[in-house]
Every structure is written in structure tokens, then in C-alpha cells.
C-alpha atoms as a PDB file:
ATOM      1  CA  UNK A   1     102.925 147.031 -25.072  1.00  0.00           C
ATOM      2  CA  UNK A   2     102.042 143.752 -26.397  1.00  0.00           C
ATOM      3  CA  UNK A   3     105.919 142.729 -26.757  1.00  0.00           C
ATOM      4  CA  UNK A   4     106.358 143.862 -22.809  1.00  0.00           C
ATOM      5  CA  UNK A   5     103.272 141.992 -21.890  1.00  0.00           C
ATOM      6  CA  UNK A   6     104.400 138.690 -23.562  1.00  0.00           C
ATOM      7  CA  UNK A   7     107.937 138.735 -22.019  1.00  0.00           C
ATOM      8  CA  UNK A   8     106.401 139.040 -18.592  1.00  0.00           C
ATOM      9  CA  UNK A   9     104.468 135.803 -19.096  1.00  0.00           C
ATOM     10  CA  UNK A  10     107.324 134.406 -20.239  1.00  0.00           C
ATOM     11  CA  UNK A  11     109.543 135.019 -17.040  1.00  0.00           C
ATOM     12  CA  UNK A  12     106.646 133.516 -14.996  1.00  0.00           C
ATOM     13  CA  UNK A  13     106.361 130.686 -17.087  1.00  0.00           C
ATOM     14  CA  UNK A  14     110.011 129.483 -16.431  1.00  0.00           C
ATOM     15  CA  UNK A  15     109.755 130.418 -12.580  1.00  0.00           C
ATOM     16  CA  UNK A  16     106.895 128.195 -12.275  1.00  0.00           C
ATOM     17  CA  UNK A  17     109.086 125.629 -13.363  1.00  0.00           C
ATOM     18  CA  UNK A  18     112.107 125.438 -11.020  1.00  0.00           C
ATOM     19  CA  UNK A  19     111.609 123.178  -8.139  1.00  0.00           C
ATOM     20  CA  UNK A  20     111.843 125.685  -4.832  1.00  0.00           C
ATOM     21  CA  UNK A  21     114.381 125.140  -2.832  1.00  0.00           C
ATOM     22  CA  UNK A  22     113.706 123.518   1.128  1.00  0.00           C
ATOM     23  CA  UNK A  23     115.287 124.929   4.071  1.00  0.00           C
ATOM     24  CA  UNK A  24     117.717 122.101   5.698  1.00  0.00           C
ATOM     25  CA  UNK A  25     115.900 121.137   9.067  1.00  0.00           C
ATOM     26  CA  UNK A  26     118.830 120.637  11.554  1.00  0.00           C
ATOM     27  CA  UNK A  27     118.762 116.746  12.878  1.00  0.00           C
ATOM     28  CA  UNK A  28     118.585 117.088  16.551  1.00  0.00           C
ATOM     29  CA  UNK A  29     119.916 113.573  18.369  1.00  0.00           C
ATOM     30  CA  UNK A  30     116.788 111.588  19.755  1.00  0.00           C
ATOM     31  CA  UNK A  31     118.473 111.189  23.389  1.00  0.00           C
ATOM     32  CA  UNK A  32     116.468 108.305  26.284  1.00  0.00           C
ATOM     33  CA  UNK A  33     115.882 110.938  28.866  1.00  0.00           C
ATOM     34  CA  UNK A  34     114.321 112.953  25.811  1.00  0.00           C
ATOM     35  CA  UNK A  35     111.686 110.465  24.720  1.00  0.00           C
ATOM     36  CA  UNK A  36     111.619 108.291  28.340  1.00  0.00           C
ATOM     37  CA  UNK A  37     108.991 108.983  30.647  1.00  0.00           C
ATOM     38  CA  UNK A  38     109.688 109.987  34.087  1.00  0.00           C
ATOM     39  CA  UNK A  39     109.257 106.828  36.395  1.00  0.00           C
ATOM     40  CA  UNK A  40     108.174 107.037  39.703  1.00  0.00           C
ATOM     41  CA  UNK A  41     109.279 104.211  42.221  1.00  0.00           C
ATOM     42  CA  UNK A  42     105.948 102.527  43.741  1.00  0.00           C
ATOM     43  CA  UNK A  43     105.584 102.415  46.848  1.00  0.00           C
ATOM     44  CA  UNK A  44     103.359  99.858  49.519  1.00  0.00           C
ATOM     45  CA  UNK A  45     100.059 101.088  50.589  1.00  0.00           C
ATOM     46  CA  UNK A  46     100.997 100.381  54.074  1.00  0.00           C
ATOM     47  CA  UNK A  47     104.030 102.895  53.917  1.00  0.00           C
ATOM     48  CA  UNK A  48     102.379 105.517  52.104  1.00  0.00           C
ATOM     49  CA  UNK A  49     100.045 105.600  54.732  1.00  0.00           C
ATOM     50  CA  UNK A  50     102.510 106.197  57.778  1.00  0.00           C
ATOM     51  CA  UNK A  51     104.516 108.286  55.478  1.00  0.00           C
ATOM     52  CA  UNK A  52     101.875 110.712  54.180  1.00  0.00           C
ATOM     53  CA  UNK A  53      98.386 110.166  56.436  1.00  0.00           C
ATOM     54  CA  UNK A  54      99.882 110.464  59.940  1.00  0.00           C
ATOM     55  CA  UNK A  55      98.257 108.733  62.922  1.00  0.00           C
ATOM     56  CA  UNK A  56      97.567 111.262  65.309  1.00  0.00           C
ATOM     57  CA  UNK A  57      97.557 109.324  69.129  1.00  0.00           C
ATOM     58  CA  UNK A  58      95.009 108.233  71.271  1.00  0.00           C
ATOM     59  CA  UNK A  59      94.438 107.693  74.479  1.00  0.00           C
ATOM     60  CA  UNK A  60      94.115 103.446  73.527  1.00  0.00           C
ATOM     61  CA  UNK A  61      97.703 103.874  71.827  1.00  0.00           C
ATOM     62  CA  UNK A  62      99.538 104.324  75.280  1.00  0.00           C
ATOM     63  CA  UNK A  63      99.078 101.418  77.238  1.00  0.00           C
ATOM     64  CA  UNK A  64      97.804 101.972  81.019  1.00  0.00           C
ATOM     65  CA  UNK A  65      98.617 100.158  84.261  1.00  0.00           C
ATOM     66  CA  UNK A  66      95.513  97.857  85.703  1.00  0.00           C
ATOM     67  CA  UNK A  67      94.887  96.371  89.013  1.00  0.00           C
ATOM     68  CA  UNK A  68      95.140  92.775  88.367  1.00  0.00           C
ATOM     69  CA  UNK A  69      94.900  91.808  91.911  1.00  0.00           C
ATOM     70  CA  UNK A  70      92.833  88.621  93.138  1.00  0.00           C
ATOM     71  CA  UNK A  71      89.854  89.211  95.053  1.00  0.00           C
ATOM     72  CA  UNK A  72      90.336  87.533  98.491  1.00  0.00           C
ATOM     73  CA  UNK A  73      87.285  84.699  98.155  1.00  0.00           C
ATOM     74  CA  UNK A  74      84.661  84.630 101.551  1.00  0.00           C
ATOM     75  CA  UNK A  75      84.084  81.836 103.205  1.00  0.00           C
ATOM     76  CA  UNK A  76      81.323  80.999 105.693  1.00  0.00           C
ATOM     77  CA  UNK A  77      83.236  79.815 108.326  1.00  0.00           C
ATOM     78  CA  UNK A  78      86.872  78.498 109.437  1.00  0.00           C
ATOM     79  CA  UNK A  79      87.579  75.900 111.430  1.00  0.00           C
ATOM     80  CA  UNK A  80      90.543  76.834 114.522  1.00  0.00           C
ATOM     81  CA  UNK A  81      91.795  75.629 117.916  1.00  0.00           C
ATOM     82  CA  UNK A  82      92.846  77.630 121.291  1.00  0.00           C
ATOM     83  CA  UNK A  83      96.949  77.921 121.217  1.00  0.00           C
ATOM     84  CA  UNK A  84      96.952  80.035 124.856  1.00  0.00           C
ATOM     85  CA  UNK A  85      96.281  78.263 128.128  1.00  0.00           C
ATOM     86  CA  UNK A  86      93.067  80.483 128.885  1.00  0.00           C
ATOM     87  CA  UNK A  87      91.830  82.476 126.076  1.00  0.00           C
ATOM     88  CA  UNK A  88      89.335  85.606 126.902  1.00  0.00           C
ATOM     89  CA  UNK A  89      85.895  86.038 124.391  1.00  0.00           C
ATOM     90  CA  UNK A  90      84.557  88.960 124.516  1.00  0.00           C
ATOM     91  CA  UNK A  91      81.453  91.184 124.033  1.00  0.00           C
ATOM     92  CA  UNK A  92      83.160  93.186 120.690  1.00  0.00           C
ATOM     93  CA  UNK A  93      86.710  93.155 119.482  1.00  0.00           C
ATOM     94  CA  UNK A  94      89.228  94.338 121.504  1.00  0.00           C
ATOM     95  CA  UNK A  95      90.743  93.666 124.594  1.00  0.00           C
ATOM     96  CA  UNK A  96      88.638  96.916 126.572  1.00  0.00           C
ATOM     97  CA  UNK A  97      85.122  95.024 126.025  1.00  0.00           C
ATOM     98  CA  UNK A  98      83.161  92.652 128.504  1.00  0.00           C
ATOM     99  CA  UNK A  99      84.079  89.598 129.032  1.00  0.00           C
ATOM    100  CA  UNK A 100      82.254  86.790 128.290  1.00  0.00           C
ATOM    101  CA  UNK A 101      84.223  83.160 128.481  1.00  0.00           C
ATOM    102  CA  UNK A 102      87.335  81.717 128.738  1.00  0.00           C
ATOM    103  CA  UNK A 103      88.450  78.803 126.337  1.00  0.00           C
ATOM    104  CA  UNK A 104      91.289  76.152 126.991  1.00  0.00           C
ATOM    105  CA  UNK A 105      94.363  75.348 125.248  1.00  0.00           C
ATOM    106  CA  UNK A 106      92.910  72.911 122.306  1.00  0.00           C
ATOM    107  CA  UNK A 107      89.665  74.284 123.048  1.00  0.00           C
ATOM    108  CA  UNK A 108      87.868  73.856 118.956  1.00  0.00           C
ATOM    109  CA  UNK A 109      86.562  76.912 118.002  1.00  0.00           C
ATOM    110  CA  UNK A 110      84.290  77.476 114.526  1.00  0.00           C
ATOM    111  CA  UNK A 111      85.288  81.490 113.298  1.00  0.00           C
ATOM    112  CA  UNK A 112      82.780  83.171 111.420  1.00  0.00           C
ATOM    113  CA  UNK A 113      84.002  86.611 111.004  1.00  0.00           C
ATOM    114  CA  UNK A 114      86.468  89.349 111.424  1.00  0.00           C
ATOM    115  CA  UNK A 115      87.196  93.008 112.610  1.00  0.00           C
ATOM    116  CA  UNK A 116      89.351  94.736 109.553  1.00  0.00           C
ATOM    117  CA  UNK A 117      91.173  96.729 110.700  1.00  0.00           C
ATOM    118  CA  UNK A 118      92.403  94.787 113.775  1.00  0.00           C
ATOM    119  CA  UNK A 119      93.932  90.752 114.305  1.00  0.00           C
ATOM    120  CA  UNK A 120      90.172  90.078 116.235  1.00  0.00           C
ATOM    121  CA  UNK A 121      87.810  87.336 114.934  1.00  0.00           C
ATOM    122  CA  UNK A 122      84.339  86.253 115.928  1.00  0.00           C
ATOM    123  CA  UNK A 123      83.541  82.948 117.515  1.00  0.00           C
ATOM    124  CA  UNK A 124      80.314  80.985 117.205  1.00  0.00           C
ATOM    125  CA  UNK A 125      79.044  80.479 120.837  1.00  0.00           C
ATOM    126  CA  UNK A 126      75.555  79.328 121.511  1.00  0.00           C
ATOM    127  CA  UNK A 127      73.211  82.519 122.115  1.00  0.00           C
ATOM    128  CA  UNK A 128      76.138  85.030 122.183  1.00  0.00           C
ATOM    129  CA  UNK A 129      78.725  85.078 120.262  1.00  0.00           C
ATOM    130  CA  UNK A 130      82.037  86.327 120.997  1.00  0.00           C
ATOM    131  CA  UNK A 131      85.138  88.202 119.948  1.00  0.00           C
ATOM    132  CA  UNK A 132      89.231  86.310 120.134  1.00  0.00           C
ATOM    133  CA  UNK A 133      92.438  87.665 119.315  1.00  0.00           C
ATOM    134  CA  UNK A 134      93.386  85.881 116.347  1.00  0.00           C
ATOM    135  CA  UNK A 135      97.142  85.372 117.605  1.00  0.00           C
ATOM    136  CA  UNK A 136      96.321  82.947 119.940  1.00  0.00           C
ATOM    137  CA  UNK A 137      94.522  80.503 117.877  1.00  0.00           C
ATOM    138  CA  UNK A 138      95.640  78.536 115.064  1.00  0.00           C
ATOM    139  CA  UNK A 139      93.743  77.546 112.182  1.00  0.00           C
ATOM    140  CA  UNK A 140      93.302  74.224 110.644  1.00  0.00           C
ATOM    141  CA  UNK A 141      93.460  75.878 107.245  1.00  0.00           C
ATOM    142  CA  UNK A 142      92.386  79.028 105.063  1.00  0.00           C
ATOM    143  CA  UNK A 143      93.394  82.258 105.696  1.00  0.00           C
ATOM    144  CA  UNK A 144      91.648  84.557 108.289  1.00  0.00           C
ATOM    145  CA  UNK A 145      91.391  87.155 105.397  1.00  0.00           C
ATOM    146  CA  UNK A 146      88.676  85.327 104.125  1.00  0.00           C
ATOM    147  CA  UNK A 147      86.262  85.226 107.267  1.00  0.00           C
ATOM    148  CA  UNK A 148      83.492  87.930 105.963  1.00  0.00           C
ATOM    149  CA  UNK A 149      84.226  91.125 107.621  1.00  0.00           C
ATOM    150  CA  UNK A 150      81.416  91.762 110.980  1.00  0.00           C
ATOM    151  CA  UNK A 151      81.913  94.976 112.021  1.00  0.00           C
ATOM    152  CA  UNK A 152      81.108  97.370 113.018  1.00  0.00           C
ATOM    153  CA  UNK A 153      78.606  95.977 110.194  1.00  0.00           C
ATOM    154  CA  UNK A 154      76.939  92.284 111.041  1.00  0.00           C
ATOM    155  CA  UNK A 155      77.003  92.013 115.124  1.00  0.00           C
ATOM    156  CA  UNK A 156      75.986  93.889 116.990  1.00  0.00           C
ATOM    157  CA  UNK A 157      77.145  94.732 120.677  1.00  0.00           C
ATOM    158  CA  UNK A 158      74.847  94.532 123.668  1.00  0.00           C
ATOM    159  CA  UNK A 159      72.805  97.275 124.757  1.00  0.00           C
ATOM    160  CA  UNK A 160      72.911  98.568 127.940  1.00  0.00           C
ATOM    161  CA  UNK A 161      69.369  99.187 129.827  1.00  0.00           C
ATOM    162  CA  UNK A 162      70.535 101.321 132.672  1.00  0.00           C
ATOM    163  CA  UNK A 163      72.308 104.397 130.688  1.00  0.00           C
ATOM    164  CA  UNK A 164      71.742 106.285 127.712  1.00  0.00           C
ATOM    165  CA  UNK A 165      74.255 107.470 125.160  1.00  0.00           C
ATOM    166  CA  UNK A 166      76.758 110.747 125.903  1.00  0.00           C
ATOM    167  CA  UNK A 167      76.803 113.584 123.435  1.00  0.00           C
ATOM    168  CA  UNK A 168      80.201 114.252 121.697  1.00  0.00           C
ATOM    169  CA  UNK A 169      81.194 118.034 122.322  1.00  0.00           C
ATOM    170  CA  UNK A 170      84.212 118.116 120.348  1.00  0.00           C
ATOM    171  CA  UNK A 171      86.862 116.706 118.481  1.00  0.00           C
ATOM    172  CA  UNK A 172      90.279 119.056 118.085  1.00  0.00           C
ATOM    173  CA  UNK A 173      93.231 118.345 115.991  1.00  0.00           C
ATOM    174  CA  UNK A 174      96.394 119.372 116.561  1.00  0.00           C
ATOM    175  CA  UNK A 175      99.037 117.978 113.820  1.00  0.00           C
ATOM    176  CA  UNK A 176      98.487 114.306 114.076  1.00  0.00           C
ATOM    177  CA  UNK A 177      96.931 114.592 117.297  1.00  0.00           C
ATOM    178  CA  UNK A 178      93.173 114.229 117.919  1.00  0.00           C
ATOM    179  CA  UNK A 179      91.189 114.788 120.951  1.00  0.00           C
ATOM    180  CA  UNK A 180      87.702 114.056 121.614  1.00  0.00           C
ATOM    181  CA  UNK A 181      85.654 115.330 124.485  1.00  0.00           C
ATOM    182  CA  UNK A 182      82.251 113.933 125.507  1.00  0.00           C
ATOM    183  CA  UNK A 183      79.371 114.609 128.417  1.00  0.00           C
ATOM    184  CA  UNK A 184      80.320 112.771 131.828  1.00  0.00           C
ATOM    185  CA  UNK A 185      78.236 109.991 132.544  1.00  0.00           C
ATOM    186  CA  UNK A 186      78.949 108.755 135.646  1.00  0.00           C
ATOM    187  CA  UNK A 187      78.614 104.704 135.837  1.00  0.00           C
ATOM    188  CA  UNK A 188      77.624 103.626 138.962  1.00  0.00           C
ATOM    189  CA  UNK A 189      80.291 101.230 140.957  1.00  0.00           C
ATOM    190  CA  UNK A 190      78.039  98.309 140.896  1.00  0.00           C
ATOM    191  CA  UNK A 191      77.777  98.546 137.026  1.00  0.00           C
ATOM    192  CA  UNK A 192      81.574  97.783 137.147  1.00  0.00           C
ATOM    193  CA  UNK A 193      82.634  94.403 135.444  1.00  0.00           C
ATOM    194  CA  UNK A 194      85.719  94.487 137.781  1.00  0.00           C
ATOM    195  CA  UNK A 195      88.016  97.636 139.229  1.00  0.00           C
ATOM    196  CA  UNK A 196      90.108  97.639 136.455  1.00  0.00           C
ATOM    197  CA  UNK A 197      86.723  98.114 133.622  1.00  0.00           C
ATOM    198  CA  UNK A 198      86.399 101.418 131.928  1.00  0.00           C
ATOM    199  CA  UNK A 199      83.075 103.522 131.482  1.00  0.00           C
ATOM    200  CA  UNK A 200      84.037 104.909 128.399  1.00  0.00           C
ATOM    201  CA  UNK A 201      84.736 103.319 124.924  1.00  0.00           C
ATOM    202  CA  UNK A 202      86.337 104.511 122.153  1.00  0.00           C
ATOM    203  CA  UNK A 203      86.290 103.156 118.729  1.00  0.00           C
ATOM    204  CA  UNK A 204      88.384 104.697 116.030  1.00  0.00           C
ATOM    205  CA  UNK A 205      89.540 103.762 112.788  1.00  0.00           C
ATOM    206  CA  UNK A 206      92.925 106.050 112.392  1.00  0.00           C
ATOM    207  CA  UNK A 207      95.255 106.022 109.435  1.00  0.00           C
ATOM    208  CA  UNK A 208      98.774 104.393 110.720  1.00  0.00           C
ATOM    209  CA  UNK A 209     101.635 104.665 108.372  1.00  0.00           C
ATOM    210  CA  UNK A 210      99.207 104.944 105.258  1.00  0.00           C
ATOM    211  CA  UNK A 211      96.837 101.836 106.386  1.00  0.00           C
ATOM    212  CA  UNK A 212      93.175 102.086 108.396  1.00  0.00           C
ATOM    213  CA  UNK A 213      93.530 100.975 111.566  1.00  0.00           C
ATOM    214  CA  UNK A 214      90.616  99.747 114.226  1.00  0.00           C
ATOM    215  CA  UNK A 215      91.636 100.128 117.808  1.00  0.00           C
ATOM    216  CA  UNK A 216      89.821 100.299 120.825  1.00  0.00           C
ATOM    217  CA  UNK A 217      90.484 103.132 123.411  1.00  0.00           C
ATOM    218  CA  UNK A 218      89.406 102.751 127.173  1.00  0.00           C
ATOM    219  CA  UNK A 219      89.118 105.863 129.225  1.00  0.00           C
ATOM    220  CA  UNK A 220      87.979 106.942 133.286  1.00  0.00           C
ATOM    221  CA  UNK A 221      87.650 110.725 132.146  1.00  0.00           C
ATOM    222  CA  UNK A 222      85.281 111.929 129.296  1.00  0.00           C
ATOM    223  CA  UNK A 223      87.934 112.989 126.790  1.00  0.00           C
ATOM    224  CA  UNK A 224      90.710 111.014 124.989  1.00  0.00           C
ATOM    225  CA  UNK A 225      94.061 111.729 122.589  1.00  0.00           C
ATOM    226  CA  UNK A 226      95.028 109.651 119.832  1.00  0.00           C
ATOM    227  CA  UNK A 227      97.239 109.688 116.614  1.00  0.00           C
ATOM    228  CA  UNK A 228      95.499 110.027 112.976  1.00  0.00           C
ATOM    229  CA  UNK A 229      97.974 110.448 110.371  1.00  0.00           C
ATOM    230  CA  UNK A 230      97.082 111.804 107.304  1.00  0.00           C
ATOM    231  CA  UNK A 231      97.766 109.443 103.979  1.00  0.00           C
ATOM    232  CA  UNK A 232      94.797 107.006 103.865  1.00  0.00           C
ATOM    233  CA  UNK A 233      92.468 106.569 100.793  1.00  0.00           C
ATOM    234  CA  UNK A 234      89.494 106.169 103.507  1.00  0.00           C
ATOM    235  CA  UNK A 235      88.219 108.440 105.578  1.00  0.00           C
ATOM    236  CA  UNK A 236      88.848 108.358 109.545  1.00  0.00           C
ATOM    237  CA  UNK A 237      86.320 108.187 112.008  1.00  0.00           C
ATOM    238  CA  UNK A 238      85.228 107.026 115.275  1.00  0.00           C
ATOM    239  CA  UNK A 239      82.316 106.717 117.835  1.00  0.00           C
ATOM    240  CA  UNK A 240      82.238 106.785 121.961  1.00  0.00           C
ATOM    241  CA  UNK A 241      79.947 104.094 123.739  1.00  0.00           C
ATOM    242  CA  UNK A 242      79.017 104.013 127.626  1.00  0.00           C
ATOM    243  CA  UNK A 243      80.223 100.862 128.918  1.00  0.00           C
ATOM    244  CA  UNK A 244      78.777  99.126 132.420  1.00  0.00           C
ATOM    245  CA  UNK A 245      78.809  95.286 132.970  1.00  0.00           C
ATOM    246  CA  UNK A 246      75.411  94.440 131.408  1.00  0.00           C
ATOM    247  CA  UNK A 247      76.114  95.850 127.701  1.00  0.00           C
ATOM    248  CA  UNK A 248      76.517  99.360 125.937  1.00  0.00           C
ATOM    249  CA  UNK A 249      74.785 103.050 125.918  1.00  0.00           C
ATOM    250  CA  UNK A 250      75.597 104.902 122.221  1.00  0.00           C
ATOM    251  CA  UNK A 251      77.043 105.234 120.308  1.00  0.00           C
ATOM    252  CA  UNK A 252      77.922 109.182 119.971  1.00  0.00           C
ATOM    253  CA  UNK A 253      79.812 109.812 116.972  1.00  0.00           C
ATOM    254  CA  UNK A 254      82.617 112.035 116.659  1.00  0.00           C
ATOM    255  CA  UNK A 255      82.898 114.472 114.235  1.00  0.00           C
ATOM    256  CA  UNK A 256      86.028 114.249 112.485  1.00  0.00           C
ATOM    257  CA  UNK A 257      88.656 116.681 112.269  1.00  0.00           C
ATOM    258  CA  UNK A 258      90.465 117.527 109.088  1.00  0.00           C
ATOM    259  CA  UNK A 259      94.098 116.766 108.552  1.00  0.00           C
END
């Protein structure tokens, strides 16, 4: 037992004393991509942005069409002379009013306001001032655009003290057709300026090929037609007056008729 014991210390001995043997690690090749760290290209703030933060649009980011028209300047007054051998001035603008005066060829007139709507102007004239057609004067400079406009707001007709106003009963439309129908009022014969004078006055400001036109009716019967386009960014209206040779009875609006 001994003996066996003995050898057995013996073969451990002299295994304790050879070196072990290493395992041969295989040499794998260091390669670039292998070691080389991924580089990403840079790239600008600015681009970035657009590229990966959108911009979503606006309503400032589309550019809008603006009115840069001039306003027409005022003036006080224009300075004009008479081109027509006898020029008529009348009580309100239009060729169907009173007349007042006549003016001369050459005649100088000072304007200081208009009728829009219609080529009339107002003359300064003493105590009463009076209405021209502006084609038959010629001014020494400006523009007629830039009188201030007068009416219907700024003068004011003259009143009649014999008549009152007439009542509007209705106003019809028929396409671009309008009538208006009123009370009679009879005017006396002496109230008459002259035979050809009419009783009845009718203004109305009717659209015309997309524009606002003032015009100035004259009728013998107590109804009237006219044409009133649709197309106009203002409304159309109108009013009737009583007309006899000392001034005016109304004025009796008309209530307008849709297009």
C-alpha cells in the first residue's frame, strides 16, 4: 500500500512539471472598415432645417395683390372760363332743373364742387349758387376730379313754399327695367318756369355698364322707366322731387328694387 501510494506521488510530481500546452489563437487580419468608425457627412444647420423641420405655409408666405392707387387730392376751388356762347346755371345739376343765369363766352367762373356721378360742377355766384355742365367750360388748370364732391351732400336745392312732397307708391323691376310710380300732384300753370318745364323730378343713381351713374329724369305723368343694370359695388337708388318755378317739394324716396 505504501509502494502504490508513493508511485502515485511520483506521477504527479513529474506532471506538475511539464509546461501545458496553449491552444494556437487564429490571427484574424485587422482590416480599416473593422477598426474605422462610421463617419457621417455634416451637414449646414440651414439645410437640415428645410430638409428635416418642414415649414408648413402661411397665409404671409403667398404674397397678395394691394390697391396702390393715389388718392385724388381736394382742392377748394378751381379756377375756369365759359367755352359756349351762352352757358345755362342752374338750380341743381342737370339740364331738367330751374334756371338761374346765363354766362358768356369768356365769362370767368370760380368752381367749387361737383356732382359724381355726372360731368356737372358748381359755380360760386353771389347768394345762389349754381350748377354748369362741365363740357362747356375749360379750366385754367387741375383736374375737375378734384373739386370736393356737393351732392346730393353739401347744397342744397331750393324749397318750394307752395307744394308739399308726393308719396312714392311703388317701384317694379322688370330685368333691367325699373319703374317708379308716385301720387299726382298737379302744379298749377302759373308755377311753370316755361311750357317746356316738368313737375316732376327724378334723381337716380343707376349702375351703367358696371359704373354709378347720376342722371336726372323729367316727367308730365307721375310714373317713370329707366335702366339699372346689375354689376355695381354701390347700391342704386333714387328720390322724386315736385318741381314749380320758385324751388322744390320732397323729396320722396324710392324704394329700390332688387336685381
Amino acid at each position: 500500500m505504501k509502494k502504490i501510494l508513493t508511485l502515485t506521488l511520483l506521477i504527479f510530481t513529474l506532471s506538475a512539471c511539464v509546461p501545458a500546452s496553449t491552444p494556437t489563437s487564429e490571427l484574424i487580419p485587422v482590416t480599416e472598415t473593422s477598426v474605422q468608425p462610421e463617419i457621417v457627412p455634416s451637414t449646414p444647420t440651414s439645410l437640415a432645417t428645410e430638409t428635416f423641420t418642414p415649414i408648413p405655409p402661411t397665409e404671409t408666405s403667398v404674397p397678395t395683390a394691394t390697391n396702390t392707387s393715389t388718392p385724388i387730392p381736394t382742392v377748394e376751388s378751381l379756377k375756369a372760363v365759359v367755352t359756349a356762347d351762352k352757358l345755362v346755371c342752374r338750380y341743381g345739376p342737370g339740364a331738367n332743373y330751374l334756371y338761374l343765369i346765363a354766362f358768356n363766352r369768356t365769362t370767368p367762373l370760380r368752381l367749387i364742387g361737383r356732382a359724381p356721378g355726372n360731368p356737372w360742377v358748381l359755380v360760386e355766384n353771389g347768394q345762389q349758387d349754381c350748377w354748369v355742365n362741365s363740357e362747356f367750360v375749360q379750366l385754367e388748370n387741375g383736374d375737375f376730379a378734384y373739386l370736393p364732391s356737393m351732392y346730393p351732400n353739401g347744397y342744397k336745392i331750393p324749397v318750394s313754399p307752395y307744394y308739399g312732397p308726393t308719396t312714392v307708391l311703388s317701384a317694379e323691376r322688370e330685368g333691367n327695367e325699373v319703374t317708379v310710380t308716385w301720387i299726382e300732384i298737379i302744379v298749377s300753370p302759373g308755377k311753370y318756369e316755361n311750357e317746356a318745364m316738368f313737375p316732376y323730378i327724378v334723381e337716380a343713381w343707376t349702375c351703367q355698364n358696371g359704373e354709378l351713374v347720376f342722371d336726372t329724369l323729367g316727367s308730365r305723368l307721375p310714373f317713370i322707366t329707366f335702366t339699372d343694370e346689375p354689376g355695381c359695388s354701390e347700391p342704386s337708388h333714387g328720390r322724386v322731387y315736385i318741381q314749380e318755378k320758385h324751388g322744390y317739394a320732397g323729396p320722396a324716396e324710392i324704394p329700390w328694387p332688387a336685381p
